[in-house]
Protein backbone atom coordinates (compact mmCIF):
# COMPACT_ATOMS: atom_id res chain seq x y z
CA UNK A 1 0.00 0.00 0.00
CA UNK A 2 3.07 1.81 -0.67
CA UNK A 3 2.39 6.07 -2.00
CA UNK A 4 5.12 7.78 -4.11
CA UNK A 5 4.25 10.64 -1.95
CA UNK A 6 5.49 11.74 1.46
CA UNK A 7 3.95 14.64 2.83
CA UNK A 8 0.06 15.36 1.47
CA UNK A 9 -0.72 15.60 -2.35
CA UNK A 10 -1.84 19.04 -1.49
CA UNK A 11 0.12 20.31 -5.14
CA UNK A 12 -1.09 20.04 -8.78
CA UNK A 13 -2.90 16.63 -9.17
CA UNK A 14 -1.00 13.84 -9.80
CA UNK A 15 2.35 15.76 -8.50
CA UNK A 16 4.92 13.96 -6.27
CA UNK A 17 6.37 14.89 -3.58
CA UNK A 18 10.01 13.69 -2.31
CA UNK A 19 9.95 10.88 0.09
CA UNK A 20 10.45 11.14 3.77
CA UNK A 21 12.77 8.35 4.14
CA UNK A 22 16.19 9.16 5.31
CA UNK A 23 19.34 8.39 3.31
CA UNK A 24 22.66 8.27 4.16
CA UNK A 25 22.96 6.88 7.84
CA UNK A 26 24.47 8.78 10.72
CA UNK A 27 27.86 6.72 10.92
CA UNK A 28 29.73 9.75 10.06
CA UNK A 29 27.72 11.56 12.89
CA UNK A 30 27.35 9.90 16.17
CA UNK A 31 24.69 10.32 18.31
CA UNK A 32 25.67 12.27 21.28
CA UNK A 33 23.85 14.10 24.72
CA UNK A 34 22.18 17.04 23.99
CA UNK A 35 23.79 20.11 22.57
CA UNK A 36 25.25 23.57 23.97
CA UNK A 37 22.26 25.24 24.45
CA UNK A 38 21.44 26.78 27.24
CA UNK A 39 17.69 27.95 27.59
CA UNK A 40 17.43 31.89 28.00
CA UNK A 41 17.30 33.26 31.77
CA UNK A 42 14.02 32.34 32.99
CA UNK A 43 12.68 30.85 30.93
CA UNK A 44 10.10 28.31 32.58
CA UNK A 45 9.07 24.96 31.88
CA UNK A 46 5.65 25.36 29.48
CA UNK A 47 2.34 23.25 30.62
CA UNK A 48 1.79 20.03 29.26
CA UNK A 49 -0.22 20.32 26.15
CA UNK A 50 -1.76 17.04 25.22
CA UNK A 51 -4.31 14.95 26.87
CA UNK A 52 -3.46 15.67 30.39
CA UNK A 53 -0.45 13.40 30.51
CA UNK A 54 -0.17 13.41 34.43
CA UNK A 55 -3.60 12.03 35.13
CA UNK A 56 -2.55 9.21 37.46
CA UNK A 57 -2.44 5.63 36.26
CA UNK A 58 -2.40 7.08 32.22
CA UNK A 59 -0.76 4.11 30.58
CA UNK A 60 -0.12 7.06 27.72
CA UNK A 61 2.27 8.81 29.44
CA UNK A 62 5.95 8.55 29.77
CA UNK A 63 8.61 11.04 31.17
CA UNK A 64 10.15 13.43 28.03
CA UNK A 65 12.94 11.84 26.64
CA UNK A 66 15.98 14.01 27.68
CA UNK A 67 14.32 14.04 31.52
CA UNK A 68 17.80 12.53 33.51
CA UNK A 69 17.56 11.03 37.28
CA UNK A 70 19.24 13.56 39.90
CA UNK A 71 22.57 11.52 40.07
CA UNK A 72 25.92 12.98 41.55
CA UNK A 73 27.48 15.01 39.32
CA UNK A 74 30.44 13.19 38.00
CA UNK A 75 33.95 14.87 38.10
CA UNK A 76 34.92 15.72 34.54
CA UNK A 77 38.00 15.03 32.81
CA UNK A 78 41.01 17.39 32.48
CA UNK A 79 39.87 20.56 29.88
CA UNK A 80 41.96 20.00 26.53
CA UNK A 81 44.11 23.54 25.71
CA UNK A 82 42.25 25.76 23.51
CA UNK A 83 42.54 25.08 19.70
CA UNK A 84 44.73 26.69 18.24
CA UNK A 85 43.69 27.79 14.51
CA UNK A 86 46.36 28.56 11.28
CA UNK A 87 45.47 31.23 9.11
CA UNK A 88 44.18 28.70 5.95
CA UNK A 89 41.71 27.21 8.32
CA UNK A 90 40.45 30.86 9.54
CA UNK A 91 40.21 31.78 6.17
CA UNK A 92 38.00 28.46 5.16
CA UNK A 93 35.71 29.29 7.67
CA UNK A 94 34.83 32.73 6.27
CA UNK A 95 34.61 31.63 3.33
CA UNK A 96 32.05 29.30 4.41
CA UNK A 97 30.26 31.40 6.68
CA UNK A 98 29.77 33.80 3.21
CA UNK A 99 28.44 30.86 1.55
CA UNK A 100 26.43 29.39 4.05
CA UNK A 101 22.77 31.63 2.77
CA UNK A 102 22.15 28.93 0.56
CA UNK A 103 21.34 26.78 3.32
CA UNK A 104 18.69 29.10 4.26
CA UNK A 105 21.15 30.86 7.46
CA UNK A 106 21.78 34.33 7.50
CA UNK A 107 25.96 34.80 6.84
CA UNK A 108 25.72 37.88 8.84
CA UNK A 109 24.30 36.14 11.95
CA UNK A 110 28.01 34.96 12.41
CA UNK A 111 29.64 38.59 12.05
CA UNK A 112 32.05 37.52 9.18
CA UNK A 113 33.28 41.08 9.90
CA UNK A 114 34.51 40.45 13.12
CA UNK A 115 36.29 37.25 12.46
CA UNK A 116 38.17 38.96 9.31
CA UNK A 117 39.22 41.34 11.52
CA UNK A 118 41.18 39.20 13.87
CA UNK A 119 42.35 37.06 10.60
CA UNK A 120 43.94 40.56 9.57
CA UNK A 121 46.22 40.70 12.24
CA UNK A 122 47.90 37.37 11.85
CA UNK A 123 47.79 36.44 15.38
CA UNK A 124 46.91 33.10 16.22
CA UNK A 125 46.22 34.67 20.12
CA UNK A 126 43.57 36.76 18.24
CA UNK A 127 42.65 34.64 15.37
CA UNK A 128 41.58 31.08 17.44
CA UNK A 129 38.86 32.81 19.92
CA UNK A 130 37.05 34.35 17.08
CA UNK A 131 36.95 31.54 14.94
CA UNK A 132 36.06 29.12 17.42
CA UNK A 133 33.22 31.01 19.00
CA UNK A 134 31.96 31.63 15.58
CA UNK A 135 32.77 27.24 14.32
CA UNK A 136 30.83 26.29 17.51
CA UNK A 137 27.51 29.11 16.16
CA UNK A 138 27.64 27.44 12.88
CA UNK A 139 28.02 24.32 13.76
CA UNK A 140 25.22 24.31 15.99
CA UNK A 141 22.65 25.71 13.73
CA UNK A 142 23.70 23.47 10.52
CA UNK A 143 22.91 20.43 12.82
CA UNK A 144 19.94 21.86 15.44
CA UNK A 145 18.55 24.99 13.94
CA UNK A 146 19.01 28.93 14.12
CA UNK A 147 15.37 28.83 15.39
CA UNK A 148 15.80 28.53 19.14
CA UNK A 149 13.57 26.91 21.56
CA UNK A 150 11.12 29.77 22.44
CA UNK A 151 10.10 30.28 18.76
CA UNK A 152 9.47 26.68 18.35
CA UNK A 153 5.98 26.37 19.19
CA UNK A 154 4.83 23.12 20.83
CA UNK A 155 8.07 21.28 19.46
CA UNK A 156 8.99 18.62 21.91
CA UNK A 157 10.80 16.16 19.00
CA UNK A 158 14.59 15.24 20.96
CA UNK A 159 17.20 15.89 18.50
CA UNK A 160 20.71 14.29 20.37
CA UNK A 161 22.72 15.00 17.59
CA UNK A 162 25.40 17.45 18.45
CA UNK A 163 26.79 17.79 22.09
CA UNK A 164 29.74 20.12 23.29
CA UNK A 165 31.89 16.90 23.57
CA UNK A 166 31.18 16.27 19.94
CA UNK A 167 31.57 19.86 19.02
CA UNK A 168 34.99 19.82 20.12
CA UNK A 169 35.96 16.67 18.80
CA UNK A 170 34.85 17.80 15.66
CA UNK A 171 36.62 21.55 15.57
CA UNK A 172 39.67 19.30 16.53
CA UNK A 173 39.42 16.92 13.67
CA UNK A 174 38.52 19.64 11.00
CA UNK A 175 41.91 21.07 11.87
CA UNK A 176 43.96 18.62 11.87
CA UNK A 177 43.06 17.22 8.83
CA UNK A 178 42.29 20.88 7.22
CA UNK A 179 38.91 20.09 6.11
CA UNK A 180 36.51 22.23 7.50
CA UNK A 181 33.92 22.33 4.79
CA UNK A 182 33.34 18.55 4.89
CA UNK A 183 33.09 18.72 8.75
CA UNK A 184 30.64 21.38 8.36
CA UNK A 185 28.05 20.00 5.47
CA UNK A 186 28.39 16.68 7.34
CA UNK A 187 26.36 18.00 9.85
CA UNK A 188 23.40 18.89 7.47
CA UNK A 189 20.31 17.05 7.21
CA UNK A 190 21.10 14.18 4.56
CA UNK A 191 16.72 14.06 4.24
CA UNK A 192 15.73 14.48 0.49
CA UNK A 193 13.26 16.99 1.45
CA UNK A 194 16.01 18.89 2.75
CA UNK A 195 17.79 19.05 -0.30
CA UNK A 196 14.68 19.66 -2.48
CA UNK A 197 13.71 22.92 -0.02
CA UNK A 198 17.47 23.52 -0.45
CA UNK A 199 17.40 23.22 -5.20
CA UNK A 200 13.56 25.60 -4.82
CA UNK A 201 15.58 27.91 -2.49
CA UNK A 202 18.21 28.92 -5.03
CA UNK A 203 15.81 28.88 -7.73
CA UNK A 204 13.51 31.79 -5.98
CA UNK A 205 13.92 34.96 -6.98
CA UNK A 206 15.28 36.98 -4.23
CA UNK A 207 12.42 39.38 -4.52
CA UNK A 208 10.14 36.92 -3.69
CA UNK A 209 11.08 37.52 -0.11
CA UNK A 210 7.40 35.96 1.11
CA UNK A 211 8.41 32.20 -0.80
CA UNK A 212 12.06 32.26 0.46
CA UNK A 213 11.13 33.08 3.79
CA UNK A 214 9.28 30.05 4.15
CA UNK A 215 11.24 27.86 2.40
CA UNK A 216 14.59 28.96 4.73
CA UNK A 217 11.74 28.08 7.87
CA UNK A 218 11.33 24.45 6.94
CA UNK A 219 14.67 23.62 6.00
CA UNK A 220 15.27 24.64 9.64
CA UNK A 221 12.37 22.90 10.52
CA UNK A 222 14.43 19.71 9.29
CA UNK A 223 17.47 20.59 11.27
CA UNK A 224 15.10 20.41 14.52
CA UNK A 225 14.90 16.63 13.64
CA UNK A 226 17.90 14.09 14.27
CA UNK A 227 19.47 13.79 11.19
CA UNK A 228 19.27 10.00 11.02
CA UNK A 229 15.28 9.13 11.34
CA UNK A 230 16.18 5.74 11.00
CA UNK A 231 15.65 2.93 8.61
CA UNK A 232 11.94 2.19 9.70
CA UNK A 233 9.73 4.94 10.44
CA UNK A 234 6.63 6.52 10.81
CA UNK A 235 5.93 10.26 10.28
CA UNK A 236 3.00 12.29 10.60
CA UNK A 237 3.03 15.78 9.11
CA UNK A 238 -0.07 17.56 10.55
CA UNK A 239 -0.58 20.32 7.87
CA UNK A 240 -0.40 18.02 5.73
CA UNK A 241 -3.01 15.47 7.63
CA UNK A 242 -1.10 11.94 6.47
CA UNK A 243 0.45 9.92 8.07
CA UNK A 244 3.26 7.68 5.96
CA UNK A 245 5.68 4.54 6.95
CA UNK A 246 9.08 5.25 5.63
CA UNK A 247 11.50 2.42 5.04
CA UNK A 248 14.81 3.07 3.63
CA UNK A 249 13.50 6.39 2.04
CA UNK A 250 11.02 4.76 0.23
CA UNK A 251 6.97 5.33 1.13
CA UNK A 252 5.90 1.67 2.11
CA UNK A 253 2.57 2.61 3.47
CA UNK A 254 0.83 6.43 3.16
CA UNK A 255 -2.92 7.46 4.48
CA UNK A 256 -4.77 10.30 5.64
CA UNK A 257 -4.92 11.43 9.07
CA UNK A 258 -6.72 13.51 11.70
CA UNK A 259 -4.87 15.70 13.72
CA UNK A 260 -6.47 18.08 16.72
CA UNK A 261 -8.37 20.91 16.29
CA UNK A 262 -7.39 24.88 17.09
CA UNK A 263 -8.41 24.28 20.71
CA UNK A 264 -6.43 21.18 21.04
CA UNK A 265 -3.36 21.58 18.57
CA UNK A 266 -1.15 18.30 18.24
CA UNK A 267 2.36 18.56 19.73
CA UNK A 268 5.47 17.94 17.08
CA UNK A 269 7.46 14.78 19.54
CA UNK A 270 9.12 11.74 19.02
CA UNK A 271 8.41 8.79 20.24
CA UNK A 272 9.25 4.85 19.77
CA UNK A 273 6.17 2.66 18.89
CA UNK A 274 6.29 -0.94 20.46
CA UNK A 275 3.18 -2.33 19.24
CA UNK A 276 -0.38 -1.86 19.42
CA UNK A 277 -3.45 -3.15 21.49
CA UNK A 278 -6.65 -4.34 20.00
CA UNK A 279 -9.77 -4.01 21.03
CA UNK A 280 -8.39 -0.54 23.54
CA UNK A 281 -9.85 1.09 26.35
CA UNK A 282 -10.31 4.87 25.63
CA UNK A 283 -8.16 6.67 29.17
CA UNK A 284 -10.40 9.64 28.52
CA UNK A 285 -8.14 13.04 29.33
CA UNK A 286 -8.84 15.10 31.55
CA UNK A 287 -9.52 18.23 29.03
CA UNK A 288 -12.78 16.54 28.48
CA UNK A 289 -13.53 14.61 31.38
CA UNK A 290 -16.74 16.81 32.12
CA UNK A 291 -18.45 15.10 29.23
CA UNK A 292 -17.42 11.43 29.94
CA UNK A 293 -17.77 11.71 34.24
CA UNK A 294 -20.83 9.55 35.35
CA UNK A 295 -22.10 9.32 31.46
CA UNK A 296 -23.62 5.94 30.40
CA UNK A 297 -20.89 3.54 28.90
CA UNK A 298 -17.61 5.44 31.22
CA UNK A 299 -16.41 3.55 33.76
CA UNK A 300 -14.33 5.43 37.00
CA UNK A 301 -10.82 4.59 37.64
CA UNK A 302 -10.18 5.07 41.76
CA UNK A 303 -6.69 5.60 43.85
CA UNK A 304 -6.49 3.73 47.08
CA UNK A 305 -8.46 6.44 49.03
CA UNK A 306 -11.77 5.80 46.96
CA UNK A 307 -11.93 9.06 45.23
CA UNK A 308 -12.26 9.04 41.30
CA UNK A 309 -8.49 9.40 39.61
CA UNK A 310 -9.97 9.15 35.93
CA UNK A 311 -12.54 8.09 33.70
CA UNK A 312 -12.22 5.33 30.71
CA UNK A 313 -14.58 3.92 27.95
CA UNK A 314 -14.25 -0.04 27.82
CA UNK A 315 -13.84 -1.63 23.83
CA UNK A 316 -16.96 -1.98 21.93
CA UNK A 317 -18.57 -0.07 19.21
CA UNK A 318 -18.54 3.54 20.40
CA UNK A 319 -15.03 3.57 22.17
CA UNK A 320 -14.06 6.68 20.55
CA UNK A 321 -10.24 4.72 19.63
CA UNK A 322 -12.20 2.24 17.52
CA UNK A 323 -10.37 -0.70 17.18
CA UNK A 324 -6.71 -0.02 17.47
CA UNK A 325 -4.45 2.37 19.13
CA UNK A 326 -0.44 2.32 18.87
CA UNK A 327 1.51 1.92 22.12
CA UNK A 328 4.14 4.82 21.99
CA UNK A 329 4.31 6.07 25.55
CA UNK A 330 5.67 10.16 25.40
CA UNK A 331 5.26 12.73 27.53
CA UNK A 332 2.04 14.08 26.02
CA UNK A 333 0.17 11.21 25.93
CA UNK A 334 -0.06 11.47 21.90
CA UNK A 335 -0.82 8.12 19.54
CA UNK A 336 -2.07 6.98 16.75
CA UNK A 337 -5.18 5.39 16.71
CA UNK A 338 -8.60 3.94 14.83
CA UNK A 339 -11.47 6.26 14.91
CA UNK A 340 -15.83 5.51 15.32
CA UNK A 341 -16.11 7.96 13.02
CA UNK A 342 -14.14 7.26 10.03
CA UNK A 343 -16.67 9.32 7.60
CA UNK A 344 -14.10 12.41 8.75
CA UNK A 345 -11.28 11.35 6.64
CA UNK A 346 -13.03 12.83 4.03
CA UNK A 347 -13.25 16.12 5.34
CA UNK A 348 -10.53 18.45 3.48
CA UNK A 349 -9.51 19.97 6.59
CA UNK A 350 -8.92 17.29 9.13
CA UNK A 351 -8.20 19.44 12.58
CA UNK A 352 -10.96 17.77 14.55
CA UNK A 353 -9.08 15.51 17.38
CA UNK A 354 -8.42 16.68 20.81
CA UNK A 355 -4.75 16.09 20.07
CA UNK A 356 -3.62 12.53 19.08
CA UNK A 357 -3.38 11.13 15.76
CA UNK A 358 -6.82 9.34 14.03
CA UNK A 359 -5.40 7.37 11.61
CA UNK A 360 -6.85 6.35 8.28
CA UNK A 361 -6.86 2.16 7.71
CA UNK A 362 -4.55 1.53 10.61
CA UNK A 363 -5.45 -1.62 10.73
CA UNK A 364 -3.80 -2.31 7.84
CA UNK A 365 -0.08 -0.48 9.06
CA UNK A 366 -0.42 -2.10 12.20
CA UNK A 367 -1.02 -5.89 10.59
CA UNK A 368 2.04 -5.03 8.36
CA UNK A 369 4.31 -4.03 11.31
CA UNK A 370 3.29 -6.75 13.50
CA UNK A 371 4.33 -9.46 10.98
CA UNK A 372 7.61 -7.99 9.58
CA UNK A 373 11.21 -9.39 11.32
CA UNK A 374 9.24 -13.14 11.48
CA UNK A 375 6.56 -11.53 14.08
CA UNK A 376 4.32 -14.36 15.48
CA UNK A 377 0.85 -11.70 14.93
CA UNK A 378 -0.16 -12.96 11.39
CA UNK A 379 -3.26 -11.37 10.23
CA UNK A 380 -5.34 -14.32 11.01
CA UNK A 381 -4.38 -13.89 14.43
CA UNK A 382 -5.40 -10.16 14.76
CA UNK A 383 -8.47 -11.26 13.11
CA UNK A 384 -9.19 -13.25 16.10
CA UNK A 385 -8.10 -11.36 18.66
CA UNK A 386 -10.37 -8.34 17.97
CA UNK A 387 -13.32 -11.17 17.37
CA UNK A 388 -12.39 -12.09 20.58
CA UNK A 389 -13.48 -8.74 21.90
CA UNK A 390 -11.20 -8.35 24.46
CA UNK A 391 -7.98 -5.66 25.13
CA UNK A 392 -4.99 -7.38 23.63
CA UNK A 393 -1.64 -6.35 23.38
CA UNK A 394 0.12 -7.34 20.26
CA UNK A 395 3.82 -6.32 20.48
CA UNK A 396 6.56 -5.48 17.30
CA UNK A 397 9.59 -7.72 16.94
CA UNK A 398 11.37 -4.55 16.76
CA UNK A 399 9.94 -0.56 17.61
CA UNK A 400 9.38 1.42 15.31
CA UNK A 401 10.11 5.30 15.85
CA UNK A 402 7.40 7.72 15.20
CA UNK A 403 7.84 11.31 14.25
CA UNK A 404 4.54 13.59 14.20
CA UNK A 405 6.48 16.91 12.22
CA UNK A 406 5.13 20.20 10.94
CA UNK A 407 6.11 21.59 7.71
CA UNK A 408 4.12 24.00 6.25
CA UNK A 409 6.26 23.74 2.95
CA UNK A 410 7.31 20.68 1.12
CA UNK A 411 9.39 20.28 -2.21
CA UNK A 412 7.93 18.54 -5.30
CA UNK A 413 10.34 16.21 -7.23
CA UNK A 414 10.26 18.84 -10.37
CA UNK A 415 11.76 21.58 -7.34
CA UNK A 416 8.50 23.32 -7.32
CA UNK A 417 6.77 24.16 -3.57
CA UNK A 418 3.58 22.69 -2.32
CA UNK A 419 2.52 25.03 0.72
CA UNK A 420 0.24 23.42 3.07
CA UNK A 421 -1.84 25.40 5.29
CA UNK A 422 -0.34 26.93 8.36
CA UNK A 423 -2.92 25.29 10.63
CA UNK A 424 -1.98 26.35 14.02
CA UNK A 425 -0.74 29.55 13.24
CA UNK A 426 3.00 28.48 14.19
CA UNK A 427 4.98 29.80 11.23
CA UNK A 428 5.07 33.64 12.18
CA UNK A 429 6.84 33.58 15.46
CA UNK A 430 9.50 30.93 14.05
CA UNK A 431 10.01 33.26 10.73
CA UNK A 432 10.74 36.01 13.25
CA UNK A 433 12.99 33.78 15.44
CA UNK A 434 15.00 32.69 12.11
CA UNK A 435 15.34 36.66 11.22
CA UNK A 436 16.79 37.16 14.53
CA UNK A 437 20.55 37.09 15.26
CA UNK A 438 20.00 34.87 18.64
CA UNK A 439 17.32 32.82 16.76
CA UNK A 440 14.85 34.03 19.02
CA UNK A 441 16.26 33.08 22.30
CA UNK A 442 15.24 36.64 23.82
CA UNK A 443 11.79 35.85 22.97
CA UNK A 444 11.90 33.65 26.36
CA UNK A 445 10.18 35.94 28.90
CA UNK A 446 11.57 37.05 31.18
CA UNK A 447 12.33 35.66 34.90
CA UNK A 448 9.21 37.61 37.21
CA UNK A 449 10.30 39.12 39.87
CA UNK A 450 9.05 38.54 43.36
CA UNK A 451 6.67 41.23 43.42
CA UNK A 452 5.28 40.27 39.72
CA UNK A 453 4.03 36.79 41.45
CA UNK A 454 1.18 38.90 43.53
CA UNK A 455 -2.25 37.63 42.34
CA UNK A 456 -4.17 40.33 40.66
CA UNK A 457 -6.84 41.30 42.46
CA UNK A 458 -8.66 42.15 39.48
CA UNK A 459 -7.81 38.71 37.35
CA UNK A 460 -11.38 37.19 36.57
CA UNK A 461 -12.00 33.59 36.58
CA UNK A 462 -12.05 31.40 33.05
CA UNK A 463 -15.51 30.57 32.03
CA UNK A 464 -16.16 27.22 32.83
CA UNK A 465 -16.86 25.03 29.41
CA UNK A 466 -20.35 24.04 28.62
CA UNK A 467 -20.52 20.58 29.61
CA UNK A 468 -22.40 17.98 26.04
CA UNK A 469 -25.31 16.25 26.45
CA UNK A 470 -24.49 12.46 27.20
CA UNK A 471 -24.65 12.22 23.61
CA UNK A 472 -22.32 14.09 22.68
CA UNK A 473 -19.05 12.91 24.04
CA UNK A 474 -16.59 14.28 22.17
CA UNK A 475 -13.63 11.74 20.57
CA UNK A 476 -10.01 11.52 20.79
């Protein structure tokens, strides 16, 4: 049920789009911890968006991916000397830095200026601070993104692949074996999407300023992904509303999809699928709770004390997950799932869950996944486990990792753009971040004083939500 099409046919009819799947692996690029980043002075931890992730007992949920135990804080080794830079290798890196637009960066964000300045005076005391602070900016951007954190909104995907360890390691290398450039473009995305954003780029006319602009934001979009997605995957573009397996960049399985509405926008994460269960319980979240508590065909979840913890909706014909739902524990509480209402895929504009992913004909992925690598589940077994009526976990001989993305631009295989919708509205603070020297880091608000955390006296209380009629629970 393979598509030649990665991201939603949303172009000219008939038009393809490049495939998601990821080429070249990541051998020449390790995975490593997290990057040299530091989050801007107070900024604070955002909510949870999602379906209430903390609600106790939510088999959904699992702790965000870069969230370490409090361990003692090793001693480190021994700090190498400062590199130590000669004047070709200086020199390489401007030249690079003036070159580096046509990956969508700004060459001035890097103050070229500056660093030919300190080349001019032939001073390796002057020349190896400048062009090390400015190595370690690049760097960082070609492999994570100029946008920083506070202009990516609702962005929670865990990209591991550059950390100061590896920084160094690499600014060491390039000069030893004076090769720069290839240490540099080794850290771009290798994704063929990338490099078709990268071909329509250079083809814009620079006074379409509108076009570039968004091109330049999702080809940083894909440097906010790891740059190895693996050779198995699943990815979920919500402008687009599709979601599409990927194996070894070529589309192996593509449907539509149904994303969440305005009110309930779906987070962008990662997360690693490890099979499904048939026949689910709906954990109903606590953002609608109001309109499943006490209603006919709900049953009450309650902690040790007797109180009410949740609320869930036992397998039949009107659980709102239908008959399948991915296991893919993240710290939203986001899957993919069967619907009651499958009329909806029709709609054009498919914003209409309360945040995780309705899936069109999962059924179908999830029979494929479950037999590939030998796996016991043949479809005449699924068949009679959901006859059997009865919550069944069905596990994958090996996970599959699931990205749900959003790119409001995609490149067709001719180079020409297919703009999707910016559904959440998420494009114009990024744009503004990528214009920005510090990518946007500033945009973090800033750290309230004491006397900001009075109450206002005058603050009014939300309006509480109109609860449905029994009949109208709304679905995942």
């Amino acid at each position: 049920m393979g598509s030649a099409l990665a991201l939603t046919a949303a172009g000219p009819a008939g038009a393809q789009i490049r495939p998601l799947g990821s080429v070249p692996s990541a051998a020449t690029r390790p995975q490593t911890s997290t990057p040299t980043r530091p989050p801007a002075a107070g900024t604070a931890t955002p909510a949870r968006t999602g379906p209430d992730a903390a609600a106790p007992g939510n088999p959904d949920y699992a702790p965000a991916q870069n969230t370490a135990p409090i361990i003692a804080t090793p001693v480190a080794p021994p700090a190498l000397p400062p590199v130590v830079w000669d004047l070709a290798s200086a020199e390489e890196l401007l030249a690079y830095i003036a070159q580096v637009g046509r990956d969508g960066l700004n060459p001035a964000d890097y103050d070229p200026a500056g660093l030919a300045s300190a080349i001019a005076t032939g001073n390796p005391a002057m020349i190896s601070p400048a062009a090390t602070l400015r190595f370690n900016q690049v760097s960082t951007d070609l492999a994570l993104g100029h946008v920083r954190k506070p202009g990516r909104i609702d962005w929670w995907v865990v990209d591991n692949d550059l950390s100061a360890a590896k920084q160094d390691a690499l600014l060491r290398s390039a000069i030893a074996a004076h090769d720069l450039t290839a240490a540099l473009n080794g850290l771009l995305p290798s994704h063929p999407q990338y490099e078709s954003l990268k071909a329509a780029l250079a083809a814009t006319p620079a006074s379409d300023k509108a076009t570039r602009e968004r091109i330049r934001l999702n080809m940083d979009r894909w440097r906010w992904l790891p740059r190895d997605l693996g050779p198995k995957y699943i990815i979920v573009n919500v402008p687009g509303f599709h979601a599409t397996l990927v194996e070894n960049g070529v589309n192996r399985w593509k449907q539509r999809a149904i994303a969440g509405k305005l009110s309930t926008p779906t987070p962008q994460l990662n997360a690693l699928a490890t099979g499904v269960i048939l026949n689910p319980w709906w954990e109903v979240p606590k953002s609608v709770e109001r309109e499943a508590a006490g209603k006919k065909g709900f049953v009450p979840v309650k902690g040790p004390d007797g109180e009410i913890q949740r609320w869930r909706q036992p397998p039949g014909p009107t659980n709102a997950l239908g008959q399948i739902k991915f296991v893919m524990p993240n710290s939203k509480a986001i899957y993919l799932h069967d619907t009651n209402a499958r009329s909806r895929f029709n709609d054009a504009t498919r914003a209409l869950s309360h945040g995780c992913v309705r899936t069109e004909h999962i059924m179908d992925l999830a029979t494929e996944l479950l037999s590939d690598d030998n796996g016991p589940w043949t479809p005449d077994k699924v068949e009679e486990a959901l006859d059997s009526k009865k919550s069944v976990q069905a596990s994958f001989v090996k996970p599959v990792p699931v990205y749900i993305v959003y790119f409001s631009s995609a490149a067709l295989i001719d180079g020409r753009i297919v703009d999707y919708k910016d559904l959440y509205g998420r494009d114009a603070k990024a744009m503004a971040a990528l214009q920005m020297r510090d990518g946007g880091a500033s945009l973090a608000p800033p750290k309230p004083k004491p006397g900001d955390q009075i109450a206002n006296p005058a603050a009014k209380p939300k309006p509480k939500a109109p609860v449905k009629p029994a009949d109208q629970v709304a679905t995942r």
